[in-house]
N, C-alpha and C. Protein backbone atom coordinates (compact mmCIF):
# COMPACT_ATOMS: atom_id res chain seq x y z
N UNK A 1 -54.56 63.44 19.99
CA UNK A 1 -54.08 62.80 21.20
C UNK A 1 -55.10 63.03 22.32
N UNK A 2 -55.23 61.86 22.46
CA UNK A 2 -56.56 61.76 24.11
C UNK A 2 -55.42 62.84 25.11
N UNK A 3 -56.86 63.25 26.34
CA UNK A 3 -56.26 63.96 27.80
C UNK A 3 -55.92 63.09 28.72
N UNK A 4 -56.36 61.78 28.73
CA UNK A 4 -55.89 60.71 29.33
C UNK A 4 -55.46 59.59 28.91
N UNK A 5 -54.41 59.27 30.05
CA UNK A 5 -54.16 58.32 29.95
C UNK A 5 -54.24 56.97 31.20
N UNK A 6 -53.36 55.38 30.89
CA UNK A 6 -54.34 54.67 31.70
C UNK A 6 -53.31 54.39 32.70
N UNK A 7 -53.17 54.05 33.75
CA UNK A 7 -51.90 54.00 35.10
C UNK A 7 -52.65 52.86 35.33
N UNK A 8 -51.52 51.68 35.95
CA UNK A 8 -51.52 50.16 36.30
C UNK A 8 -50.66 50.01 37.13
N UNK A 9 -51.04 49.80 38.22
CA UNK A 9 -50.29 49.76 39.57
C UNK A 9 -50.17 48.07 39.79
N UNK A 10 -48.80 47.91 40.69
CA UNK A 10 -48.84 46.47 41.02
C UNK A 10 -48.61 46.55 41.72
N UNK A 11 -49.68 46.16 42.96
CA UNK A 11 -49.44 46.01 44.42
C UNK A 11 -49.37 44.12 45.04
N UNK A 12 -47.98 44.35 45.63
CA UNK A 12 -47.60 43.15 45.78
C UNK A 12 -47.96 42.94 47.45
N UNK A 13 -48.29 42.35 47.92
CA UNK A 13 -48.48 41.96 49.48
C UNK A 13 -48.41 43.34 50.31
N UNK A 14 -49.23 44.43 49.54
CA UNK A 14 -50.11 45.57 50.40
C UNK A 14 -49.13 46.72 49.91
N UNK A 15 -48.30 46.51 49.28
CA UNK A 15 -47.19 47.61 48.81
C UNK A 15 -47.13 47.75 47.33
N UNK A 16 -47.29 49.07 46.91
CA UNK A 16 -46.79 49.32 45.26
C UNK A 16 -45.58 48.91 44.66
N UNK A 17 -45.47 47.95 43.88
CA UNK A 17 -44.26 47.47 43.52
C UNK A 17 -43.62 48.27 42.19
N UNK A 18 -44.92 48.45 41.80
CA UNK A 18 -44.48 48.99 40.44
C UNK A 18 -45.82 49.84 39.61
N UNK A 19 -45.62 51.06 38.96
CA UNK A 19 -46.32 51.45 38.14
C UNK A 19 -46.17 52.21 36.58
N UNK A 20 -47.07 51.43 35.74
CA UNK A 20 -46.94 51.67 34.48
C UNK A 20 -47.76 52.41 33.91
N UNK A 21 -47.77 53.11 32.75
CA UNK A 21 -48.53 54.35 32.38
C UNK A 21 -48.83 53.74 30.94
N UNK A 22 -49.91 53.93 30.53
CA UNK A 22 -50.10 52.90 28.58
C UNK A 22 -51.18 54.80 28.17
N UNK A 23 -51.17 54.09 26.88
CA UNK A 23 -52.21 55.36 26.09
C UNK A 23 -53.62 54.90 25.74
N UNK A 24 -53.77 53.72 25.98
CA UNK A 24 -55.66 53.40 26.05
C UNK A 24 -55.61 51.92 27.14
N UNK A 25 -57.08 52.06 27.23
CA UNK A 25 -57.40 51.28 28.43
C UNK A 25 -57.20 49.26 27.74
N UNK A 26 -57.36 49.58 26.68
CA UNK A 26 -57.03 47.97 26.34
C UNK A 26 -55.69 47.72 26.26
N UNK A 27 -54.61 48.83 25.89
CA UNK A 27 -53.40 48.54 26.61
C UNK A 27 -53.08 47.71 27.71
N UNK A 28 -53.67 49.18 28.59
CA UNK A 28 -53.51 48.78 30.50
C UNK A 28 -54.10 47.11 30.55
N UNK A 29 -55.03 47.08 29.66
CA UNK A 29 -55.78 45.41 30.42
C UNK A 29 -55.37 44.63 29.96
N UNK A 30 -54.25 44.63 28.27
CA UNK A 30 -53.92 43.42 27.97
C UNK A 30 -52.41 42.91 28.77
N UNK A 31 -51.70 44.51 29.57
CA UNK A 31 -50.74 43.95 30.83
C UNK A 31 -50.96 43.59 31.61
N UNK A 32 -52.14 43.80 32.25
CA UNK A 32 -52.88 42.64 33.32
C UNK A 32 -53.33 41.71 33.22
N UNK A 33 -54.03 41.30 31.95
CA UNK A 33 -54.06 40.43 31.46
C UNK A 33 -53.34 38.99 31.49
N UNK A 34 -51.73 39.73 30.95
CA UNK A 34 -50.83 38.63 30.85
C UNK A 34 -49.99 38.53 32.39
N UNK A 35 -50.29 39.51 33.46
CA UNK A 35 -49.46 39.04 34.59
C UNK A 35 -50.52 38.67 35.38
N UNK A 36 -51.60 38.23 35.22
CA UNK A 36 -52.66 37.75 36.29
C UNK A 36 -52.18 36.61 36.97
N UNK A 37 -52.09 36.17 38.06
CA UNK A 37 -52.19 34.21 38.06
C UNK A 37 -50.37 34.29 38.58
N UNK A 38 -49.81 35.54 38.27
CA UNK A 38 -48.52 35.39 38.86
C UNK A 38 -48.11 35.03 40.09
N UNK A 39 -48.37 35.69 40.60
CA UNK A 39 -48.57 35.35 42.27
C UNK A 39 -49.64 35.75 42.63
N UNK A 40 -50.01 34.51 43.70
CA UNK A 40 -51.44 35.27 44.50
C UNK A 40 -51.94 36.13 45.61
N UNK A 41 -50.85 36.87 45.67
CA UNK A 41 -50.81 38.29 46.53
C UNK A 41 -50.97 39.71 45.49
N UNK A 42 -50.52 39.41 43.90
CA UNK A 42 -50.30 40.47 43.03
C UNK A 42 -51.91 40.91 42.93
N UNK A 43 -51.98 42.61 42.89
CA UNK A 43 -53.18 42.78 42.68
C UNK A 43 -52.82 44.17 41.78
N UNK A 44 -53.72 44.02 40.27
CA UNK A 44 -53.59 45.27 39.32
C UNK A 44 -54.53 46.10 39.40
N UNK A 45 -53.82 47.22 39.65
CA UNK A 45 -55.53 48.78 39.52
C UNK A 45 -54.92 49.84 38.79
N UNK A 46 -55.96 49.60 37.68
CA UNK A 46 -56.30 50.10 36.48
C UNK A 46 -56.80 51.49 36.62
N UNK A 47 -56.47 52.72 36.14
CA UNK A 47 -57.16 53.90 36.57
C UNK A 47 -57.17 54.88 35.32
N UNK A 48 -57.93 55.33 34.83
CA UNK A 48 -57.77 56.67 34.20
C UNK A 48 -56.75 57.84 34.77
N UNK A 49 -56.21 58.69 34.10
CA UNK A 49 -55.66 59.70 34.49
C UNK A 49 -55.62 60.91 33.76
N UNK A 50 -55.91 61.96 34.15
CA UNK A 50 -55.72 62.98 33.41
C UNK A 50 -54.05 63.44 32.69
N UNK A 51 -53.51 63.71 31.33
CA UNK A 51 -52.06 63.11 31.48
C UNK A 51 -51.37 64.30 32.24
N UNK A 52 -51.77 65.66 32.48
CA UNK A 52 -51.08 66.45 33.06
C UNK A 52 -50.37 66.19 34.52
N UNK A 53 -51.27 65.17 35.03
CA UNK A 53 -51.20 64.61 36.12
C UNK A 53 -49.62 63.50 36.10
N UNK A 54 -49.60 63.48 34.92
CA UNK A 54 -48.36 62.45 34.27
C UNK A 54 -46.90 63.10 34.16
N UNK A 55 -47.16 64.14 33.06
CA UNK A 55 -46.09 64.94 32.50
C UNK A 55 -46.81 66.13 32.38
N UNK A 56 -45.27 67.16 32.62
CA UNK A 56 -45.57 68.58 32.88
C UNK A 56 -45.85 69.25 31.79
């Protein structure tokens, strides 16, 4: 098991609407992927994370 993992934030018109946690980075990009083009205020950021930073 990797030390990281990938966090996908959805910031909707300057505010976090929502954030999701995946276990590799082509995860995280194939959910952005499919919500791109949703609305054109939605913006996805993709980040590494260390998972301790996740769960205790």
């Amino acid at each position: 098991m990797s030390n990281l993992v990938w966090k996908c934030e959805q910031w909707f018109a300057g505010q976090m609407q929502q954030s999701e946690v995946f276990f590799s980075e082509d995860q995280a990009r194939d959910f952005a992927r499919k919500l791109s083009g949703v609305a054109p205020d939605l913006v996805l950021k993709i980040e590494p994370m260390p998972i301790q930073h996740v769960w205790n």
